[in-house]
PDB file of N, CA and C in Angstrom:
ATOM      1  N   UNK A   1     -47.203   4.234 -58.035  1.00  0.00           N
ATOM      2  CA  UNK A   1     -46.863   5.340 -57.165  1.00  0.00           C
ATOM      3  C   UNK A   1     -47.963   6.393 -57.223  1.00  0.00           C
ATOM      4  N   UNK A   2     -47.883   6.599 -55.769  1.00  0.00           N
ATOM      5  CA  UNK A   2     -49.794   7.548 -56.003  1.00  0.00           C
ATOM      6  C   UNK A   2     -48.572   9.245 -56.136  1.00  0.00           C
ATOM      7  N   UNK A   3     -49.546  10.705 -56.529  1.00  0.00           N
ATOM      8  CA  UNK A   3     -49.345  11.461 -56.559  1.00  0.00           C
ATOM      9  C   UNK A   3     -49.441  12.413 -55.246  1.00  0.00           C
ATOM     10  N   UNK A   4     -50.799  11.793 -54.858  1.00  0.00           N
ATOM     11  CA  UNK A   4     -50.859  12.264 -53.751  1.00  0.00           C
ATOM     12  C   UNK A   4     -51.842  10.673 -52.889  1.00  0.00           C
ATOM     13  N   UNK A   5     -51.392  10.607 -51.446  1.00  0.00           N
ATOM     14  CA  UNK A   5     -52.290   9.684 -50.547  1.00  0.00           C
ATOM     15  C   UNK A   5     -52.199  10.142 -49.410  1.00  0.00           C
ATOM     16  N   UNK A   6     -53.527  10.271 -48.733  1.00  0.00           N
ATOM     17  CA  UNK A   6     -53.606  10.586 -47.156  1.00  0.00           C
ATOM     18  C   UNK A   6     -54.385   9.128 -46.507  1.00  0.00           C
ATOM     19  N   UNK A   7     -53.713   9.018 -45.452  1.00  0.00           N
ATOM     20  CA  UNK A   7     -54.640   8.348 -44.511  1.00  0.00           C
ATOM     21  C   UNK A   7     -55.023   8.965 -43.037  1.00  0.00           C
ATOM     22  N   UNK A   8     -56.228   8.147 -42.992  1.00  0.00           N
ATOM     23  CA  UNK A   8     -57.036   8.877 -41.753  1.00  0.00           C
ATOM     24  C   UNK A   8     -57.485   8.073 -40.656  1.00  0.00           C
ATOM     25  N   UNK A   9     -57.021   7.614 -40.008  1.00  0.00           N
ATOM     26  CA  UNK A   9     -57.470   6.352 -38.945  1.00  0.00           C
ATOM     27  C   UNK A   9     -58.667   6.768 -38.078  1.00  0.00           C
ATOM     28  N   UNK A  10     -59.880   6.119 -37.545  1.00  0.00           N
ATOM     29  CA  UNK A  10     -60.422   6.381 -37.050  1.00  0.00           C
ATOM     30  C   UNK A  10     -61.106   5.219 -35.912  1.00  0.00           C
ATOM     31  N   UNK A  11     -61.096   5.551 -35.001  1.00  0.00           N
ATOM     32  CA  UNK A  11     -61.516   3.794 -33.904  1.00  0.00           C
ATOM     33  C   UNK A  11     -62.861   4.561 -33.301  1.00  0.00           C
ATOM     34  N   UNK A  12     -63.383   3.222 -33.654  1.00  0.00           N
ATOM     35  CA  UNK A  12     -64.958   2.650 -32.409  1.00  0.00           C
ATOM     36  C   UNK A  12     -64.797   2.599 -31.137  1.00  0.00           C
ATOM     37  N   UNK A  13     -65.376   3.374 -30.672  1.00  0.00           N
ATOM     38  CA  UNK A  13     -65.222   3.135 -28.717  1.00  0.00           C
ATOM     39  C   UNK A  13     -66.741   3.354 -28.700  1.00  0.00           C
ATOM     40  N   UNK A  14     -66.699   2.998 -27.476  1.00  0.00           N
ATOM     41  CA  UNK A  14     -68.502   2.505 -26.694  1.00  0.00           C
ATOM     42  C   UNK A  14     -68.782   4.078 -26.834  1.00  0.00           C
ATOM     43  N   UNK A  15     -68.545   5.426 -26.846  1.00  0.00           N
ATOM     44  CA  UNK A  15     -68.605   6.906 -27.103  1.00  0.00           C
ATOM     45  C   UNK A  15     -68.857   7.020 -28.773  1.00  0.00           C
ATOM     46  N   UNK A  16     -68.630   6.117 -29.684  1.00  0.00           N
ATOM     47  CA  UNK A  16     -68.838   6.437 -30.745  1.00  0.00           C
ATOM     48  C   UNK A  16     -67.404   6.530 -31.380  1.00  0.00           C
ATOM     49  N   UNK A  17     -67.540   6.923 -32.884  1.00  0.00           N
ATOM     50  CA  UNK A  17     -65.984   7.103 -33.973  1.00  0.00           C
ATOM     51  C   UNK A  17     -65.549   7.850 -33.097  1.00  0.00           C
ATOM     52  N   UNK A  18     -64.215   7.971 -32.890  1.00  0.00           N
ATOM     53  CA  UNK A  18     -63.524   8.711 -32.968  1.00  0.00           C
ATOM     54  C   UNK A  18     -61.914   9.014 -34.168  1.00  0.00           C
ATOM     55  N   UNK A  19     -61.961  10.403 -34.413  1.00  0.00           N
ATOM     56  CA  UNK A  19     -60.807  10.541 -34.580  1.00  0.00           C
ATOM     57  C   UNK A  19     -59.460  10.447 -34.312  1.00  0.00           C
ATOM     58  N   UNK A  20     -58.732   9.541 -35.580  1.00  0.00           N
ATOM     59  CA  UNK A  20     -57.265   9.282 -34.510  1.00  0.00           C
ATOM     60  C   UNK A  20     -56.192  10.248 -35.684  1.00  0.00           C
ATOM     61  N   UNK A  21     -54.658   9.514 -35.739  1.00  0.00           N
ATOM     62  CA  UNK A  21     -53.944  10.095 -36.458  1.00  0.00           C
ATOM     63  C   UNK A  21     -54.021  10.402 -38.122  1.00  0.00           C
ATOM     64  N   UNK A  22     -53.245  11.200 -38.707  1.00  0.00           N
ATOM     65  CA  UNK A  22     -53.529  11.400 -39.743  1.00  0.00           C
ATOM     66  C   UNK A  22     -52.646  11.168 -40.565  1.00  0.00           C
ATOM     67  N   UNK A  23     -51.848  10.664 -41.649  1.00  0.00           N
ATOM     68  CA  UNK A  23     -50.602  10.526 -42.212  1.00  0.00           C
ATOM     69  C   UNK A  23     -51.177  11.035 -43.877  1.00  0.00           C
ATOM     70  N   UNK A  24     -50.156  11.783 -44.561  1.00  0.00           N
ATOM     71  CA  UNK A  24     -50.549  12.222 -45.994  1.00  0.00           C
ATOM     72  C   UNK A  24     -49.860  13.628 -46.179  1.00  0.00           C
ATOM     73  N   UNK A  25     -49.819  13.846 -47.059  1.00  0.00           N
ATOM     74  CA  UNK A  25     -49.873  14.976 -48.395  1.00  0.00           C
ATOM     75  C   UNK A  25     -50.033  16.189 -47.212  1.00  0.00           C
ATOM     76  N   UNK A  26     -50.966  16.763 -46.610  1.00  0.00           N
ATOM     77  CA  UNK A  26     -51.384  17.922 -45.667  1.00  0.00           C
ATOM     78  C   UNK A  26     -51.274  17.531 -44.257  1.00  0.00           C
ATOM     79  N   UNK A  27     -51.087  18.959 -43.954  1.00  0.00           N
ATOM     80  CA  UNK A  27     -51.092  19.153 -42.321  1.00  0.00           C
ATOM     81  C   UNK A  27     -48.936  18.619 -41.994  1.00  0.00           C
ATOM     82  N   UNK A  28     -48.450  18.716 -43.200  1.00  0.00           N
ATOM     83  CA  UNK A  28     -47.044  18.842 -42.887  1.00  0.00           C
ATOM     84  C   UNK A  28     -46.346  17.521 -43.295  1.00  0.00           C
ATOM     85  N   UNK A  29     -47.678  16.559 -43.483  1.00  0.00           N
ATOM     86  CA  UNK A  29     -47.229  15.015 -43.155  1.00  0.00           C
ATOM     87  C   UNK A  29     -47.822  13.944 -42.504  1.00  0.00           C
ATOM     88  N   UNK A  30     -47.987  14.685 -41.305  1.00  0.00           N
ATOM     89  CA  UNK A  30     -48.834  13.672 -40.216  1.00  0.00           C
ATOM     90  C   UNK A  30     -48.943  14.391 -38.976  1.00  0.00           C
ATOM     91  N   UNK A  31     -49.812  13.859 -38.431  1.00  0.00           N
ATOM     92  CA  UNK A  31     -50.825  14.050 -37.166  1.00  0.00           C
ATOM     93  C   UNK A  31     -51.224  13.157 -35.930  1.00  0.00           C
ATOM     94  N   UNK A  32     -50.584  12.343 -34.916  1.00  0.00           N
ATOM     95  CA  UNK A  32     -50.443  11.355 -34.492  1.00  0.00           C
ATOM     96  C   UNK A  32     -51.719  11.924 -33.082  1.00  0.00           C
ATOM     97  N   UNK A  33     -51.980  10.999 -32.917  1.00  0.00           N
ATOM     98  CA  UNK A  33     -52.934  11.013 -31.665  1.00  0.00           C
ATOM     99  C   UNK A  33     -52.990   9.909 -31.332  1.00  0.00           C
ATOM    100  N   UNK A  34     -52.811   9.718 -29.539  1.00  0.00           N
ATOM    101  CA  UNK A  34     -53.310   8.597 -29.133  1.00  0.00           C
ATOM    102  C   UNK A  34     -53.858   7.757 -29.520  1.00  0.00           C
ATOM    103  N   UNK A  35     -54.173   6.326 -29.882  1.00  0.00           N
ATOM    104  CA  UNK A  35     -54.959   5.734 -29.826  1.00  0.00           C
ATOM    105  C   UNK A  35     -55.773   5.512 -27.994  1.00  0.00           C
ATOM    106  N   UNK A  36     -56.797   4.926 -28.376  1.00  0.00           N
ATOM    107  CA  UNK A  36     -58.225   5.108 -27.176  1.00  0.00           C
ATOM    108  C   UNK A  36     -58.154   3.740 -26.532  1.00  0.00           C
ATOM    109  N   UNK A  37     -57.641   3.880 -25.546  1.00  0.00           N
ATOM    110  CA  UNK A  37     -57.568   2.561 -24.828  1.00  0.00           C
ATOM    111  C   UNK A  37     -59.121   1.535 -24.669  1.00  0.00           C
ATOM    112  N   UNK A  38     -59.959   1.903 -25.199  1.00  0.00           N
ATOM    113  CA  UNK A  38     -61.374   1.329 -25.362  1.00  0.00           C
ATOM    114  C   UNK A  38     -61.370   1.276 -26.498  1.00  0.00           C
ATOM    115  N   UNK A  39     -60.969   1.446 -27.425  1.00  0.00           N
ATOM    116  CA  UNK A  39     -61.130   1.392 -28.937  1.00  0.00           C
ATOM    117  C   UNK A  39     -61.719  -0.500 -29.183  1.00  0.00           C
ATOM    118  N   UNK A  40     -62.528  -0.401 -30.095  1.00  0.00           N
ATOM    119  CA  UNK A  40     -62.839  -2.334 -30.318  1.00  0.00           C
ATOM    120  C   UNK A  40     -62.540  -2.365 -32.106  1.00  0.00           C
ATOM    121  N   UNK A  41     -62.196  -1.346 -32.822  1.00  0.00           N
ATOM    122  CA  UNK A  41     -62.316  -1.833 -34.242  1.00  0.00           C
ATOM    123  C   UNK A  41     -61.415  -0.551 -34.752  1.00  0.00           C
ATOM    124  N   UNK A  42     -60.372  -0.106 -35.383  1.00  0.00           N
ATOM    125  CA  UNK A  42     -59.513   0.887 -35.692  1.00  0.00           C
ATOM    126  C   UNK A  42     -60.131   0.722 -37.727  1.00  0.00           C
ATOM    127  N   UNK A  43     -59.809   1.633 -38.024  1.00  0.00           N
ATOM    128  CA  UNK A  43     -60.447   1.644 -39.693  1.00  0.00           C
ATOM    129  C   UNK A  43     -59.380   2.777 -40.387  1.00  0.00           C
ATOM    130  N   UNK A  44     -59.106   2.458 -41.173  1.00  0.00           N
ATOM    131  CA  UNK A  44     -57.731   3.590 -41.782  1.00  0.00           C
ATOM    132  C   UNK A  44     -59.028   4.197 -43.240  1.00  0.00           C
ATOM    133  N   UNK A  45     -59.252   5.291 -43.155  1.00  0.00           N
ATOM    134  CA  UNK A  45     -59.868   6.080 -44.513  1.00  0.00           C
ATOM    135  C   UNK A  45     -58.771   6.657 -45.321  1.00  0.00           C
ATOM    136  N   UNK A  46     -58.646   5.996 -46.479  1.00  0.00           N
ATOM    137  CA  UNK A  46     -57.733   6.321 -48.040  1.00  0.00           C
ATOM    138  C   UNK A  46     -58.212   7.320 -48.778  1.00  0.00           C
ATOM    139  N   UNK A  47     -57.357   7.986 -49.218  1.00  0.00           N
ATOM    140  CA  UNK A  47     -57.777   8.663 -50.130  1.00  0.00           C
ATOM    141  C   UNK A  47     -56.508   8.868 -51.581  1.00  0.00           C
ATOM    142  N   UNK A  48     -56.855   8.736 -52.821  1.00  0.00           N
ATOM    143  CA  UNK A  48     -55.357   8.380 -53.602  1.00  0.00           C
ATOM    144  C   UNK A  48     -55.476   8.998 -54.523  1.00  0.00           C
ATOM    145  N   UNK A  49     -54.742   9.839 -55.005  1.00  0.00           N
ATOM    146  CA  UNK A  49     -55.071  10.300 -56.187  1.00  0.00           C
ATOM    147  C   UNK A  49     -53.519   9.864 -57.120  1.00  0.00           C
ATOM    148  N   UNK A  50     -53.739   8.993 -58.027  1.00  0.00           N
ATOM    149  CA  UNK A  50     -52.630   8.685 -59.140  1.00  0.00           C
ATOM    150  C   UNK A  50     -51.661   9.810 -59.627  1.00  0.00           C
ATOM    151  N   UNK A  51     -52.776  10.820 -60.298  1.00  0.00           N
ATOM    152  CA  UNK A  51     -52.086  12.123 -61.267  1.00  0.00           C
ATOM    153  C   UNK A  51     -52.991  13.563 -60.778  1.00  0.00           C
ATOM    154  N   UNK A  52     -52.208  14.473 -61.143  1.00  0.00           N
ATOM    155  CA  UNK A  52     -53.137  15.310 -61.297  1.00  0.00           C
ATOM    156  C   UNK A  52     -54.157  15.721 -62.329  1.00  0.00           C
ATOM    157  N   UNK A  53     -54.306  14.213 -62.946  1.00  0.00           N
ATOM    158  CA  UNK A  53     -55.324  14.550 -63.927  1.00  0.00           C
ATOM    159  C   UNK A  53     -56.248  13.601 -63.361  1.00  0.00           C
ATOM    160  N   UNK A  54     -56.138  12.477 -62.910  1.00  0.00           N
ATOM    161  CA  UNK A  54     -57.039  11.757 -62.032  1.00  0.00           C
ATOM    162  C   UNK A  54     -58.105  11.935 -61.245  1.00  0.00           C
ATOM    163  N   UNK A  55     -59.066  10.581 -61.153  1.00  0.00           N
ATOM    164  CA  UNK A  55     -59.863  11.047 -60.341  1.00  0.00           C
ATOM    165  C   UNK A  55     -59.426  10.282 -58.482  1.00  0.00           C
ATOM    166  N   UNK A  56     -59.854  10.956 -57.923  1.00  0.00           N
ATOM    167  CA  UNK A  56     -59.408  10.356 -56.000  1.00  0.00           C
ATOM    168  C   UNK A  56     -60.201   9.716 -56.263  1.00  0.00           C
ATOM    169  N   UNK A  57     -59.525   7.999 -55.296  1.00  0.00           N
ATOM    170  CA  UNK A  57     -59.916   6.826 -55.107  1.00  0.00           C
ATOM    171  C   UNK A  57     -60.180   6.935 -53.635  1.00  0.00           C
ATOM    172  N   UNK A  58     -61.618   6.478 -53.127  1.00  0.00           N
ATOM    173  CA  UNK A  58     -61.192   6.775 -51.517  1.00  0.00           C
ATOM    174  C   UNK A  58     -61.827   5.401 -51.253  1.00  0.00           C
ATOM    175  N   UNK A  59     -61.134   4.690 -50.089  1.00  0.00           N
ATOM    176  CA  UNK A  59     -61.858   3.148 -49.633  1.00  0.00           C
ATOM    177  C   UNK A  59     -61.072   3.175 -48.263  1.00  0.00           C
ATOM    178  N   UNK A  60     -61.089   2.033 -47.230  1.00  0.00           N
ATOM    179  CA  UNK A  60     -60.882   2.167 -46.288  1.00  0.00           C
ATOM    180  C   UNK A  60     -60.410   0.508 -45.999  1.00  0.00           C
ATOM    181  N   UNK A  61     -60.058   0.007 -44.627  1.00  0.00           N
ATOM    182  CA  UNK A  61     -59.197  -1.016 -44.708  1.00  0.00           C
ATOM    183  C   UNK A  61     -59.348  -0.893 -43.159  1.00  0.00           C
ATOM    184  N   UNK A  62     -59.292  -2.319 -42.425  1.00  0.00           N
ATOM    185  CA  UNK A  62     -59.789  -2.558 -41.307  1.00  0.00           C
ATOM    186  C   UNK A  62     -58.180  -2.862 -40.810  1.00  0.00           C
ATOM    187  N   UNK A  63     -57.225  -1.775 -39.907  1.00  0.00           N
ATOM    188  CA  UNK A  63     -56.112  -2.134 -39.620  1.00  0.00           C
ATOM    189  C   UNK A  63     -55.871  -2.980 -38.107  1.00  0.00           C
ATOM    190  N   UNK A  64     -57.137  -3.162 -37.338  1.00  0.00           N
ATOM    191  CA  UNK A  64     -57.306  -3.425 -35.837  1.00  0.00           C
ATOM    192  C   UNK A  64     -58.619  -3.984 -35.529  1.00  0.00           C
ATOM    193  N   UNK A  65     -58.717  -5.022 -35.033  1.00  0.00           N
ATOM    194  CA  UNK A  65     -60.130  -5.211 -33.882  1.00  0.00           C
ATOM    195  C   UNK A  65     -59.432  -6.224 -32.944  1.00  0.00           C
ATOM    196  N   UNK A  66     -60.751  -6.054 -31.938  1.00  0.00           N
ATOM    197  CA  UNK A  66     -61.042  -6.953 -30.731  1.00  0.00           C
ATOM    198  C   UNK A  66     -61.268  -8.124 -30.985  1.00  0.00           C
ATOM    199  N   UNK A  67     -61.041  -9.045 -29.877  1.00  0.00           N
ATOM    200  CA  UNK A  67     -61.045 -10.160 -30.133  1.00  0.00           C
ATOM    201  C   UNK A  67     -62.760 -10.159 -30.297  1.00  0.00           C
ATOM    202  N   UNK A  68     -63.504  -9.449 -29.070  1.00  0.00           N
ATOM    203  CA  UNK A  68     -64.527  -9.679 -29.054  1.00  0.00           C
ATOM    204  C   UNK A  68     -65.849  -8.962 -30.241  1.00  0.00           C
ATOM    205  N   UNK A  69     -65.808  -9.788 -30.715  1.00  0.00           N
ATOM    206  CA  UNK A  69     -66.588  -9.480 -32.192  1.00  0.00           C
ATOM    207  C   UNK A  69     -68.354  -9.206 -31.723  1.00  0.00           C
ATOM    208  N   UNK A  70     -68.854  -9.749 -30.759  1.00  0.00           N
ATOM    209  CA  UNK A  70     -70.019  -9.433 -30.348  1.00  0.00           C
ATOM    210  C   UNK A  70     -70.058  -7.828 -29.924  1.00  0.00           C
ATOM    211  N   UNK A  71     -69.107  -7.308 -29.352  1.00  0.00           N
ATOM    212  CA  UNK A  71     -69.308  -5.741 -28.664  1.00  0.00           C
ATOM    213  C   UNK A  71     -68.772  -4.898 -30.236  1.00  0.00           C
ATOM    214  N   UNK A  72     -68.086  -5.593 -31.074  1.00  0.00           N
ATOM    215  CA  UNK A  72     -67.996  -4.818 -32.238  1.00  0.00           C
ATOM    216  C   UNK A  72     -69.542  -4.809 -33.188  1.00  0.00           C
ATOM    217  N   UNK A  73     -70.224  -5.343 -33.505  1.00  0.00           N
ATOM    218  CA  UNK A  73     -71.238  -5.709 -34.014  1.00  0.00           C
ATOM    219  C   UNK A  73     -72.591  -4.835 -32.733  1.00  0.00           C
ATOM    220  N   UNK A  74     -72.327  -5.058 -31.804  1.00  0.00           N
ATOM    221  CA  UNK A  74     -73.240  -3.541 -30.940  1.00  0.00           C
ATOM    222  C   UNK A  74     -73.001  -2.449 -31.056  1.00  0.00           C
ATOM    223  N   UNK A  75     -71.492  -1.732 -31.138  1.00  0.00           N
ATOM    224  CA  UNK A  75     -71.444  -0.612 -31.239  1.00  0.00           C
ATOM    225  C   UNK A  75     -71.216   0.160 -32.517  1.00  0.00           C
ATOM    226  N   UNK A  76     -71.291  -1.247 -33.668  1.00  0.00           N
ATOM    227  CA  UNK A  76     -71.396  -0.444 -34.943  1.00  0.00           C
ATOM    228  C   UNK A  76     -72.857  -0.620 -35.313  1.00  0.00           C
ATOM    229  N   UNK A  77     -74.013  -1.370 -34.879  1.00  0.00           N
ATOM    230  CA  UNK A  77     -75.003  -1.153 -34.751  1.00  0.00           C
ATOM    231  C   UNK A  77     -75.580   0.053 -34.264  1.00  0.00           C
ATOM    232  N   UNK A  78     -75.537   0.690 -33.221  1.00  0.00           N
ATOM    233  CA  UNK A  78     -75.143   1.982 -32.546  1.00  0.00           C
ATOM    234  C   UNK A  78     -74.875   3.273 -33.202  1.00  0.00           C
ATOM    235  N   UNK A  79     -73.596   2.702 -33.881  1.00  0.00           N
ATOM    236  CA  UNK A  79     -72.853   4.357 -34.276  1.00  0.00           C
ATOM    237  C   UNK A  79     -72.428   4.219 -36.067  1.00  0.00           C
ATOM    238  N   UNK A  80     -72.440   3.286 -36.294  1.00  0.00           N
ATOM    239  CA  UNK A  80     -72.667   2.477 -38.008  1.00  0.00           C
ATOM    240  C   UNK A  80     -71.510   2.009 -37.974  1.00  0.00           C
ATOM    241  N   UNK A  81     -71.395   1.557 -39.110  1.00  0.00           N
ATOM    242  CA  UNK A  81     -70.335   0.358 -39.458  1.00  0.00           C
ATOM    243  C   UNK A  81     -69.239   0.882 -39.822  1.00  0.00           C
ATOM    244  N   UNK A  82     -69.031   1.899 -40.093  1.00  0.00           N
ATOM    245  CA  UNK A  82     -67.631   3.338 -41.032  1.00  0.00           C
ATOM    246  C   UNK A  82     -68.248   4.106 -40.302  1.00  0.00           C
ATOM    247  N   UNK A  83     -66.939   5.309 -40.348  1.00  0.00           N
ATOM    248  CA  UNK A  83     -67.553   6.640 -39.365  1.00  0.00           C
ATOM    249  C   UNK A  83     -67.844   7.553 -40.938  1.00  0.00           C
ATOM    250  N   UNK A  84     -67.997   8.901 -40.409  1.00  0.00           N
ATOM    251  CA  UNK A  84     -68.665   9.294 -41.776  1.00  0.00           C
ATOM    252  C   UNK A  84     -67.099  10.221 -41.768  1.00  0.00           C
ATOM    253  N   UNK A  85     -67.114  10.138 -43.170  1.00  0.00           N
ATOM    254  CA  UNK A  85     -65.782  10.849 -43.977  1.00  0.00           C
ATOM    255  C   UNK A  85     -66.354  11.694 -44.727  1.00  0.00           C
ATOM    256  N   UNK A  86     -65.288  12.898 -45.170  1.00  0.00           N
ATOM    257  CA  UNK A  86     -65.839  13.561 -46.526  1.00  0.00           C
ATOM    258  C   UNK A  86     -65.096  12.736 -47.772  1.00  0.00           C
ATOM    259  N   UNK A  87     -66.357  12.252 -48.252  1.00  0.00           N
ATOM    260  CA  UNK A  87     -65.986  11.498 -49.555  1.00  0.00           C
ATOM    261  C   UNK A  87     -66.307  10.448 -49.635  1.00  0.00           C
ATOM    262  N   UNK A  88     -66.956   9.856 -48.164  1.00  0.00           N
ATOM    263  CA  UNK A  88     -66.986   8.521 -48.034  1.00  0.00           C
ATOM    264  C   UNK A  88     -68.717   8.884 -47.229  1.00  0.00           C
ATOM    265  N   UNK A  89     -69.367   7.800 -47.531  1.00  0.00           N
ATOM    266  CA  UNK A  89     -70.560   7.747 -46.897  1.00  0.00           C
ATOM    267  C   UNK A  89     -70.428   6.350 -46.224  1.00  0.00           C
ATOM    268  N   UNK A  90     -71.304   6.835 -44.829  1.00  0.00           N
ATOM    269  CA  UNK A  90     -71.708   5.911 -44.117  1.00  0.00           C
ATOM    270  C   UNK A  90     -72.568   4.867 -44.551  1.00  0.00           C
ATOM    271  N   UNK A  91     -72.173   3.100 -44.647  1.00  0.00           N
ATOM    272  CA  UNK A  91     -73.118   2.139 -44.846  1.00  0.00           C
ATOM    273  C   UNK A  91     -73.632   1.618 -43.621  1.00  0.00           C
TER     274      UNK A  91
END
């Protein structure tokens, strides 16, 4: 059982990352936004902290793609492979 966990969804469209909903600890709970009817690859950013003596675990998890794996592989060529997070760097 985490102490605290947020998640942060974020989808690839031919425009670049965008920001989607938010679920966690702040902002009340959650934060829902559309998903992007162009979206080709959706990515959920974690963040976990066990205790409050702990250190935050942050990793991410591929909850969505396109069938078409060639236009995913262009536009993360493009705009990178993860969008950039605080806590998380872009590979």
């Amino acid at each position: 059982m985490s102490f605290s966990k947020e998640k942060q969804e974020y989808h690839l469209t031919p425009d670049g990352w965008v920001q989607g909903s938010f679920y966690g600890d702040a902002l009340g709970g959650k934060n829902e936004v559309a998903v992007p009817k162009n979206r080709v690859i959706t990515i959920v950013c974690i963040d976990d902290k066990t205790s409050p003596y702990s250190e935050t675990d942050y990793y991410d998890l591929i909850s969505w793609e396109s069938k078409d794996k060639q236009l995913i592989k262009e536009l993360q060529k493009q705009w990178g492979k993860r969008p950039d997070w605080f806590g998380y760097k872009r590979i």
